[in-house]
N, C-alpha and C. Protein backbone atom coordinates (compact mmCIF):
# COMPACT_ATOMS: atom_id res chain seq x y z
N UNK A 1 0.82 -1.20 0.00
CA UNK A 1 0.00 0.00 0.00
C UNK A 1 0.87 1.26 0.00
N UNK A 2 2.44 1.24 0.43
CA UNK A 2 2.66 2.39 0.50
C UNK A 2 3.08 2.15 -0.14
N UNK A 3 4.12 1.48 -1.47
CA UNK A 3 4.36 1.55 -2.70
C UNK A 3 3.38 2.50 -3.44
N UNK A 4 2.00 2.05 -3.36
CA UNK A 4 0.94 2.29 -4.35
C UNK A 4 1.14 3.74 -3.77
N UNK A 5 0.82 3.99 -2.72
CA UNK A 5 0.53 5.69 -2.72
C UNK A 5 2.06 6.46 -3.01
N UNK A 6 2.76 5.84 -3.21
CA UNK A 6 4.38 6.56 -3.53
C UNK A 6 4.25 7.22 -4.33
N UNK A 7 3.92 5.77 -5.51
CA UNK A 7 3.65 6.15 -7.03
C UNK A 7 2.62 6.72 -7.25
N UNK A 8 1.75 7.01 -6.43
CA UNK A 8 0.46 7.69 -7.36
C UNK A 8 0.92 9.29 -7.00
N UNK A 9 1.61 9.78 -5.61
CA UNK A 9 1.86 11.14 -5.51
C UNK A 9 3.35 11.53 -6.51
N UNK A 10 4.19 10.20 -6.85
CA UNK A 10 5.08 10.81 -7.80
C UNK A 10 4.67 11.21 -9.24
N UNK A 11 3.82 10.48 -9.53
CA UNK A 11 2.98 10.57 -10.89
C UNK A 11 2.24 12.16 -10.53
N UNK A 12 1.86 12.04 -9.91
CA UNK A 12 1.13 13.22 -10.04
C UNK A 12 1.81 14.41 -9.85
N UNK A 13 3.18 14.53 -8.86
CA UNK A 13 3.83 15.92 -8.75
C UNK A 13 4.55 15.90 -10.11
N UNK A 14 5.18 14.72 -11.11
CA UNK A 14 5.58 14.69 -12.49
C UNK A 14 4.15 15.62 -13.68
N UNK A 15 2.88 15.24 -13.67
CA UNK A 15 1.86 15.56 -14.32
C UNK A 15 2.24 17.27 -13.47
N UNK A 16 1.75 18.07 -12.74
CA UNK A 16 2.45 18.93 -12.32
C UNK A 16 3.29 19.77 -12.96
N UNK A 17 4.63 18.97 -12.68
CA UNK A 17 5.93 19.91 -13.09
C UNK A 17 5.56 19.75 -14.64
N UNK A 18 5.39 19.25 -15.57
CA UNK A 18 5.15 19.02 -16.75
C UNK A 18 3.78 20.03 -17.43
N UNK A 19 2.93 20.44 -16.28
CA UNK A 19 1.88 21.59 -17.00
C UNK A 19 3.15 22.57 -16.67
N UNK A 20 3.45 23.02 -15.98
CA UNK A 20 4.02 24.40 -16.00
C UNK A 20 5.50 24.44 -17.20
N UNK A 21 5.81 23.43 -17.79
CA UNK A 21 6.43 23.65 -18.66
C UNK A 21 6.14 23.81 -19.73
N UNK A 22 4.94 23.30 -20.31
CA UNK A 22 4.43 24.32 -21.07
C UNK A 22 3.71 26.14 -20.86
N UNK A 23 3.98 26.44 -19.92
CA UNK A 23 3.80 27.55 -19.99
C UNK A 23 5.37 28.57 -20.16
N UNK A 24 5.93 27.91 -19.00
CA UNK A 24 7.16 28.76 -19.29
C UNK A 24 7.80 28.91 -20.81
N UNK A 25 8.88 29.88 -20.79
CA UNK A 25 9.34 30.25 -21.83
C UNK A 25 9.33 31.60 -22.04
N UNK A 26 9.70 32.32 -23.32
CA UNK A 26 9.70 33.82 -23.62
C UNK A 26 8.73 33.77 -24.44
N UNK A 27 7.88 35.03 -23.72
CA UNK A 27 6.86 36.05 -24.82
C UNK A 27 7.30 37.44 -25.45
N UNK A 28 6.50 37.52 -26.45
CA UNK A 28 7.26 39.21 -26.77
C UNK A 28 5.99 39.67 -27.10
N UNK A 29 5.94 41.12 -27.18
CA UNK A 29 4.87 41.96 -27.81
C UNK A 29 5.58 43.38 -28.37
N UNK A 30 5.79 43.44 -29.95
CA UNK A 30 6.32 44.51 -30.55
C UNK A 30 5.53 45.61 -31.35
N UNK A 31 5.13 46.41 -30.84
CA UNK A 31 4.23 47.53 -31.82
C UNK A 31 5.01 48.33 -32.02
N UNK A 32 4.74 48.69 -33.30
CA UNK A 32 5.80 49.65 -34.42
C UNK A 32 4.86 50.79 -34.96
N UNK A 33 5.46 52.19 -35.51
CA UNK A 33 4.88 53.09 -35.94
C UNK A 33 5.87 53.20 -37.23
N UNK A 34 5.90 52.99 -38.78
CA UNK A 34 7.00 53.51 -39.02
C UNK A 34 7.16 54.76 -39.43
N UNK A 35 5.79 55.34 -39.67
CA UNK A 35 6.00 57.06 -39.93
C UNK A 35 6.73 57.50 -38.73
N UNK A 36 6.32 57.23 -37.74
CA UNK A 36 7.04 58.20 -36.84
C UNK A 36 8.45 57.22 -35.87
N UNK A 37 8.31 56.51 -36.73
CA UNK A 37 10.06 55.20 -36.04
C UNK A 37 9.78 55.14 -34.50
N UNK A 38 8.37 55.06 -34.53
CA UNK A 38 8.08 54.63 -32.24
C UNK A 38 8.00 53.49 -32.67
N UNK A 39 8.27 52.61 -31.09
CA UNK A 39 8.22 51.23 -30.53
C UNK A 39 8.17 51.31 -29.42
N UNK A 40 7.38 50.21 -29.17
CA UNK A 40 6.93 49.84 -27.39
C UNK A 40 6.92 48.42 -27.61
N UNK A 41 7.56 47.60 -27.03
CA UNK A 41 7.87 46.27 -26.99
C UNK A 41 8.09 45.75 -25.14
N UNK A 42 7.27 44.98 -25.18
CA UNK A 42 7.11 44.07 -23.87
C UNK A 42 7.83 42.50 -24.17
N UNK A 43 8.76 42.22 -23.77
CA UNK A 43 8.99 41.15 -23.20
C UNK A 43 8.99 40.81 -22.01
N UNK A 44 8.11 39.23 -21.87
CA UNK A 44 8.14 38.43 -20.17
C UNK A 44 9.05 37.11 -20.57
N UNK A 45 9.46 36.52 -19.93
CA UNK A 45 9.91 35.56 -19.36
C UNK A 45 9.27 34.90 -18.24
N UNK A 46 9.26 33.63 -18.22
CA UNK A 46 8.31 32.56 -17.19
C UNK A 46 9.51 31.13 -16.92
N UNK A 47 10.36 31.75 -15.83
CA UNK A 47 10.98 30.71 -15.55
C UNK A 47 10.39 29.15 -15.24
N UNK A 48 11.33 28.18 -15.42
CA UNK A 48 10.70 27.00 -14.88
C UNK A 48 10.56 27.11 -13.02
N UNK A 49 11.07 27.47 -12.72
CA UNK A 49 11.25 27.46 -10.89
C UNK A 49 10.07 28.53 -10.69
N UNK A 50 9.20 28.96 -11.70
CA UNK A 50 8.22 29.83 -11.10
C UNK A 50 8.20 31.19 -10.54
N UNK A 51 9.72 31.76 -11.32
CA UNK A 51 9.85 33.41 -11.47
C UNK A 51 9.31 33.36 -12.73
N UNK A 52 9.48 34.89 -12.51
CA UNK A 52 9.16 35.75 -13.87
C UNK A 52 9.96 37.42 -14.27
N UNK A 53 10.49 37.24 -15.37
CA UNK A 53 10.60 38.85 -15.73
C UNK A 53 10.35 39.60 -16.57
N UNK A 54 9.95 40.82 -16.29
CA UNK A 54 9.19 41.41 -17.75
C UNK A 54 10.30 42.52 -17.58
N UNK A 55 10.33 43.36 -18.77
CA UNK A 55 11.08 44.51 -19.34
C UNK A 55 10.23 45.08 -20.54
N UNK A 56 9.68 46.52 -19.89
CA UNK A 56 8.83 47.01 -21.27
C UNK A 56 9.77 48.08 -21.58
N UNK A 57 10.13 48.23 -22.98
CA UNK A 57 10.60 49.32 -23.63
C UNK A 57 9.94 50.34 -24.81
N UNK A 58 9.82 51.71 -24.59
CA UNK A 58 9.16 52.32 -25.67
C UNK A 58 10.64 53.51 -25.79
N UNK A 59 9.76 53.66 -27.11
CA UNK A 59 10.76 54.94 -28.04
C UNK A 59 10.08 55.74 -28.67
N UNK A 60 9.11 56.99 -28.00
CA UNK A 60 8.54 57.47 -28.73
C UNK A 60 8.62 58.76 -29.15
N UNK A 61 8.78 58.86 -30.41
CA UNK A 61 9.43 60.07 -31.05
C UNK A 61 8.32 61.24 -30.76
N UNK A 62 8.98 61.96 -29.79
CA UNK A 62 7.98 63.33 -29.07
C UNK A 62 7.77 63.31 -28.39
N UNK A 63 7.97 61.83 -27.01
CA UNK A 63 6.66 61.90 -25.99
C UNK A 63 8.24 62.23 -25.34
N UNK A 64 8.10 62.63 -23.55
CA UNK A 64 8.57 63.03 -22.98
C UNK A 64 8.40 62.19 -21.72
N UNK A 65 9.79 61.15 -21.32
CA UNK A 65 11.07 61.44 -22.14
C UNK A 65 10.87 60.25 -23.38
N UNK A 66 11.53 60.70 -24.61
CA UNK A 66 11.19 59.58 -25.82
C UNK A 66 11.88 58.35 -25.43
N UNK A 67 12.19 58.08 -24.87
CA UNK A 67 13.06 56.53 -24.57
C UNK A 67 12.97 56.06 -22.99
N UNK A 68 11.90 55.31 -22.45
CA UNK A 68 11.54 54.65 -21.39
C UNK A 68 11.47 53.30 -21.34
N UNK A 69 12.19 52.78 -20.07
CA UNK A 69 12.37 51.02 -19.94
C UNK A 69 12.05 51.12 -18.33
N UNK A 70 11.29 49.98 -18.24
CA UNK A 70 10.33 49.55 -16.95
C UNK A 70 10.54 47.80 -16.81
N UNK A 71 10.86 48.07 -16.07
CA UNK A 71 11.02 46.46 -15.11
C UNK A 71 10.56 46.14 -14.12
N UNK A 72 9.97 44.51 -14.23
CA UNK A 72 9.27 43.82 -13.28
C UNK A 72 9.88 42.78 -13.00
N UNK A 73 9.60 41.99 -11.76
CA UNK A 73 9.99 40.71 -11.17
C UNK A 73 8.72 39.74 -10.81
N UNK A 74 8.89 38.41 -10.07
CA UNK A 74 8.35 38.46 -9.23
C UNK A 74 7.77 36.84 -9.26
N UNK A 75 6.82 36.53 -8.73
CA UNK A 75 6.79 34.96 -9.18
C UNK A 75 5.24 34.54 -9.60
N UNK A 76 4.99 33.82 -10.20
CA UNK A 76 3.77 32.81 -10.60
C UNK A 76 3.56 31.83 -10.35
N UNK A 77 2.11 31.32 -10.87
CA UNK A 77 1.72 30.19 -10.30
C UNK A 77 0.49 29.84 -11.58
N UNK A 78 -0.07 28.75 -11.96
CA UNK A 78 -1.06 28.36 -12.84
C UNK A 78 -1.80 27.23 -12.23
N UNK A 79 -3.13 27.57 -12.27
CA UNK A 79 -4.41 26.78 -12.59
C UNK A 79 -5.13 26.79 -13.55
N UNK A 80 -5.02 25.72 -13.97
CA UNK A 80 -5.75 25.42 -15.45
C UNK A 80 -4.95 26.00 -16.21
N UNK A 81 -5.75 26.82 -17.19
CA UNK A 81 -4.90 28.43 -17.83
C UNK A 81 -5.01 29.41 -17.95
N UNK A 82 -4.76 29.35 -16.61
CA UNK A 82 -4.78 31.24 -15.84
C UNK A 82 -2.90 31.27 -14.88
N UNK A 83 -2.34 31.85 -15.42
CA UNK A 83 -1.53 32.22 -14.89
C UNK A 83 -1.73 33.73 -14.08
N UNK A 84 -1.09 33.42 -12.48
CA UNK A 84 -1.47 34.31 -11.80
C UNK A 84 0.26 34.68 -11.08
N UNK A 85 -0.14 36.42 -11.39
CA UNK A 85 1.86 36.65 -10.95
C UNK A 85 1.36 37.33 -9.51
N UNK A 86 2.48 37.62 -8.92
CA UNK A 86 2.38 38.07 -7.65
C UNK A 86 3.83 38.69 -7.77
N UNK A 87 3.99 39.71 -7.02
CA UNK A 87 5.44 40.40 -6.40
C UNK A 87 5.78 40.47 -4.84
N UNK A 88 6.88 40.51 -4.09
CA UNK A 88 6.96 40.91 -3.15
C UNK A 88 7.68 41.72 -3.18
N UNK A 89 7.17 43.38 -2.32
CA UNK A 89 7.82 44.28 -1.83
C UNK A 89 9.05 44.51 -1.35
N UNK A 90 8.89 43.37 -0.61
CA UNK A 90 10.82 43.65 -0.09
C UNK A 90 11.61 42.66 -0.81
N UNK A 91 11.06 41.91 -1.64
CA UNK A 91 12.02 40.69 -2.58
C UNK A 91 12.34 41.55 -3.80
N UNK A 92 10.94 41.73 -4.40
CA UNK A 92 10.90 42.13 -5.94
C UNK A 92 11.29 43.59 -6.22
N UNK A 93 11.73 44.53 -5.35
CA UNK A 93 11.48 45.80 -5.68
C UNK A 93 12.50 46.52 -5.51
N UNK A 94 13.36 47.34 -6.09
CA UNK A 94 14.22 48.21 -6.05
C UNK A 94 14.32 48.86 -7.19
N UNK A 95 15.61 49.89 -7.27
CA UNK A 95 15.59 51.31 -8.34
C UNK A 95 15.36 50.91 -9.51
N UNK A 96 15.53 49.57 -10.01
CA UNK A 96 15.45 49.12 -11.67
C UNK A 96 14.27 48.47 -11.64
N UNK A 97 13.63 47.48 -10.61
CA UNK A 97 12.10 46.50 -10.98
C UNK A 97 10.85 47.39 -9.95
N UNK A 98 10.62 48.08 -10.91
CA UNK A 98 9.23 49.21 -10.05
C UNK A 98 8.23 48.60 -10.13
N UNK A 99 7.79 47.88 -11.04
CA UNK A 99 6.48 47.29 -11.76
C UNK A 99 6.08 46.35 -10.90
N UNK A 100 4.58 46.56 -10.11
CA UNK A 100 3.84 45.66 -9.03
C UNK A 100 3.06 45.08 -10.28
N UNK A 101 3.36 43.78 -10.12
CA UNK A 101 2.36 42.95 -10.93
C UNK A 101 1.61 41.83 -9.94
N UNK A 102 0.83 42.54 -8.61
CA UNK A 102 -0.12 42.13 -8.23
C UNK A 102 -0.85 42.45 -8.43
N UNK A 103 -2.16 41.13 -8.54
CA UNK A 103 -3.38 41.34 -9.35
C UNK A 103 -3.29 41.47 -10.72
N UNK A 104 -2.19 40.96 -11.03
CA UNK A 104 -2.74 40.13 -12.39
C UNK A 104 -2.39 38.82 -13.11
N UNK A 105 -3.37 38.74 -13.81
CA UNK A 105 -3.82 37.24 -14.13
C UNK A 105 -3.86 37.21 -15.76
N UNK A 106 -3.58 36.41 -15.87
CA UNK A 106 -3.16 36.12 -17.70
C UNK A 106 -4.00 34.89 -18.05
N UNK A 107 -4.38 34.64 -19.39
CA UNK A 107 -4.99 33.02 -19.60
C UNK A 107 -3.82 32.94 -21.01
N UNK A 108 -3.60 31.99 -20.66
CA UNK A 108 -2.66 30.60 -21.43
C UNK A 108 -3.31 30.38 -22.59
N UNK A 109 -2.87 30.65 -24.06
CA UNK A 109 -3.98 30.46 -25.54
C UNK A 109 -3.18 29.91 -26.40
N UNK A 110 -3.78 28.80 -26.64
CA UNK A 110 -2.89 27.53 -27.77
C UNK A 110 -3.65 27.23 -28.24
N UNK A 111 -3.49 26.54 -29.32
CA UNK A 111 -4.05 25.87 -29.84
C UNK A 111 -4.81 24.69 -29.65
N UNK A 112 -6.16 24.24 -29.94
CA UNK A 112 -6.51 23.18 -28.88
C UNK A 112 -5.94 21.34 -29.51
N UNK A 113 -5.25 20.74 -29.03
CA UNK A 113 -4.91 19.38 -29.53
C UNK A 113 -6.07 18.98 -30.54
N UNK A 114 -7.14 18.92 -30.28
CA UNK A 114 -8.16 18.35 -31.09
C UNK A 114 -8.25 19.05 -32.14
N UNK A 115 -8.23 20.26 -32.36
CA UNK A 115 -8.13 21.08 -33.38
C UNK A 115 -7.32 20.34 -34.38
N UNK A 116 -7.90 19.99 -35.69
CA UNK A 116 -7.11 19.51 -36.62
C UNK A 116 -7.69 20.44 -38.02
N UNK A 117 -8.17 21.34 -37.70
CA UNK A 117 -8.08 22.33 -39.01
C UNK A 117 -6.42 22.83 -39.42
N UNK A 118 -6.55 23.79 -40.11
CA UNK A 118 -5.39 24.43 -40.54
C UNK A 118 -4.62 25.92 -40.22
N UNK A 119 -6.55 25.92 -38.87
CA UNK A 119 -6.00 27.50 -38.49
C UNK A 119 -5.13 27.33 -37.63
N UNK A 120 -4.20 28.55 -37.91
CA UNK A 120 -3.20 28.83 -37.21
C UNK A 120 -3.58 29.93 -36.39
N UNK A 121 -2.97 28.98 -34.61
CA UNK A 121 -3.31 29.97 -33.34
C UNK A 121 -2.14 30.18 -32.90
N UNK A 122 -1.47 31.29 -32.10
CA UNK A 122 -0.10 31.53 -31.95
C UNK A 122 -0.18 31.28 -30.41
N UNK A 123 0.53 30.80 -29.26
CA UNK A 123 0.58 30.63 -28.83
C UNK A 123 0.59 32.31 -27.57
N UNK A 124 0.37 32.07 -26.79
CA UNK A 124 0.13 33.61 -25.71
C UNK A 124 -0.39 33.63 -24.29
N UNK A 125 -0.21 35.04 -23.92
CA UNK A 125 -0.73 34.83 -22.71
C UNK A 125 -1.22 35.92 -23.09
N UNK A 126 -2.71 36.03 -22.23
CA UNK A 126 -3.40 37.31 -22.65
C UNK A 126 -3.82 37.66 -21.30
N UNK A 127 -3.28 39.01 -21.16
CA UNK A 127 -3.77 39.51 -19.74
C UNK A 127 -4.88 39.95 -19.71
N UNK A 128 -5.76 39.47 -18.71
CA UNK A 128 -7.25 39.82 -18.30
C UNK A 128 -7.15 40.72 -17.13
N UNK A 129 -6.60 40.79 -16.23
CA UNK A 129 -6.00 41.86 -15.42
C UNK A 129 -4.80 42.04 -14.63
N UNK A 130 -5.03 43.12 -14.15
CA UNK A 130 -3.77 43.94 -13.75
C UNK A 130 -3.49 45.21 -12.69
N UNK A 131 -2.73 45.46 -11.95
CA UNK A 131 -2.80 46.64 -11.10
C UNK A 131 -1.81 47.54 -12.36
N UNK A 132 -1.37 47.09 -13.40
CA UNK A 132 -0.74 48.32 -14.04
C UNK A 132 -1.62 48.39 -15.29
N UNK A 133 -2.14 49.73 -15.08
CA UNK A 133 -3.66 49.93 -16.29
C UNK A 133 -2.76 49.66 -17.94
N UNK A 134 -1.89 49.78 -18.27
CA UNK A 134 -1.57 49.61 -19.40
C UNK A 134 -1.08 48.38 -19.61
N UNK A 135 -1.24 47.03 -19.09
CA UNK A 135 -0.85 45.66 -19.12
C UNK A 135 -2.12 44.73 -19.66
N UNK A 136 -3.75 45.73 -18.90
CA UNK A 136 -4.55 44.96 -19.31
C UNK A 136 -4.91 45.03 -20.48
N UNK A 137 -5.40 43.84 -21.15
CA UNK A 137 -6.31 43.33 -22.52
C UNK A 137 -4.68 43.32 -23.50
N UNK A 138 -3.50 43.48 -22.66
CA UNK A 138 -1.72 43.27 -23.73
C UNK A 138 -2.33 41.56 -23.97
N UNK A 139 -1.64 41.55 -25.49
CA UNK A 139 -0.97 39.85 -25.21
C UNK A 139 0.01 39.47 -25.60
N UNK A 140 0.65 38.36 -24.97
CA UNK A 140 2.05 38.50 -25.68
C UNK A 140 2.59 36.99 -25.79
N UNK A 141 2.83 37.15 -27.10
CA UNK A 141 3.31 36.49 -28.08
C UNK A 141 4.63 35.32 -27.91
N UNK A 142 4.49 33.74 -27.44
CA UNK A 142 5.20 32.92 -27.00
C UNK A 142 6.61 32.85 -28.38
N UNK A 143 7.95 33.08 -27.86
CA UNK A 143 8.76 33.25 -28.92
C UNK A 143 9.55 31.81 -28.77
C-alpha cells in the first residue's frame, strides 16, 4: 500500500511539473509606428522554478522622455490556464524593478490538440487583469 501511494503522488507531482512547462518560456509583444520610427515592446519571461521577468521598452518620437524602460519581477503560479503573478515588496522591488504585478492574471492560448483544421493559433498569454492599467487586454506572443 505504501508503494501504491508513492507512485500515485510521484505521478502526479511529475503531471504537475510538466503543465508548468508548457507555460514557461519567452513572450514578446512589438508595436511599431514607421511614420514616426516609435516602438513599445514588452517582453516576459516565465521561468521554470516559477519566477518571472518582464522589461517594457518604448521609443517614442515626441513623448517626454522619448526613450523609457520599466522592469518587473516576481513569481507565478497556474491553474488550469490562468496564470497568476504576484510580487513581493521587499524581494521584488528596487531602483530598476518598479512594476507591481499584483493582481494580475493572464490566460494561457494555444491551440486546442483536437483542433485539426489548418488555423493557425499563436501561442500567448493574454492579460485579463492587472494593477498596471496599461498591461490589461496586452498579449504576448510565446517566442
Amino acid at each position: 500500500m505504501k508503494h501504491f501511494i508513492t507512485t500515485i503522488l510521484l505521478i502526479f507531482n511529475l503531471t504537475l511539473f510538466a503543465q508548468s512547462n508548457q507555460f514557461a518560456g519567452d513572450y514578446q509583444r512589438t508595436l511599431s509606428d514607421t511614420q514616426t520610427k516609435s516602438v513599445i515592446e514588452h517582453k516576459l519571461t516565465l521561468n521554470q522554478d516559477g519566477t518571472f521577468v518582464f522589461h517594457s521598452y518604448s521609443n517614442i518620437k515626441g513623448g517626454v522622455p522619448p526613450e523609457v524602460n520599466k522592469y518587473g519581477k516576481g513569481k507565478w503560479t497556474s491553474k488550469d490556464n490562468l496564470i497568476t503573478f504576484s510580487s513581493n515588496k521587499q524581494e521584488d522591488f528596487d531602483e530598476k524593478y518598479t512594476l507591481d504585478f499584483n493582481k494580475s492574471i493572464a490566460r494561457f492560448v494555444t491551440k486546442n490538440p483536437r483542433d485539426k483544421s489548418d488555423k493557425i493559433v499563436k501561442t500567448k498569454l493574454a492579460f485579463l487583469e492587472s494593477g498596471i492599467f496599461w498591461m490589461e487586454r496586452i498579449d504576448v506572443f510565446k517566442i
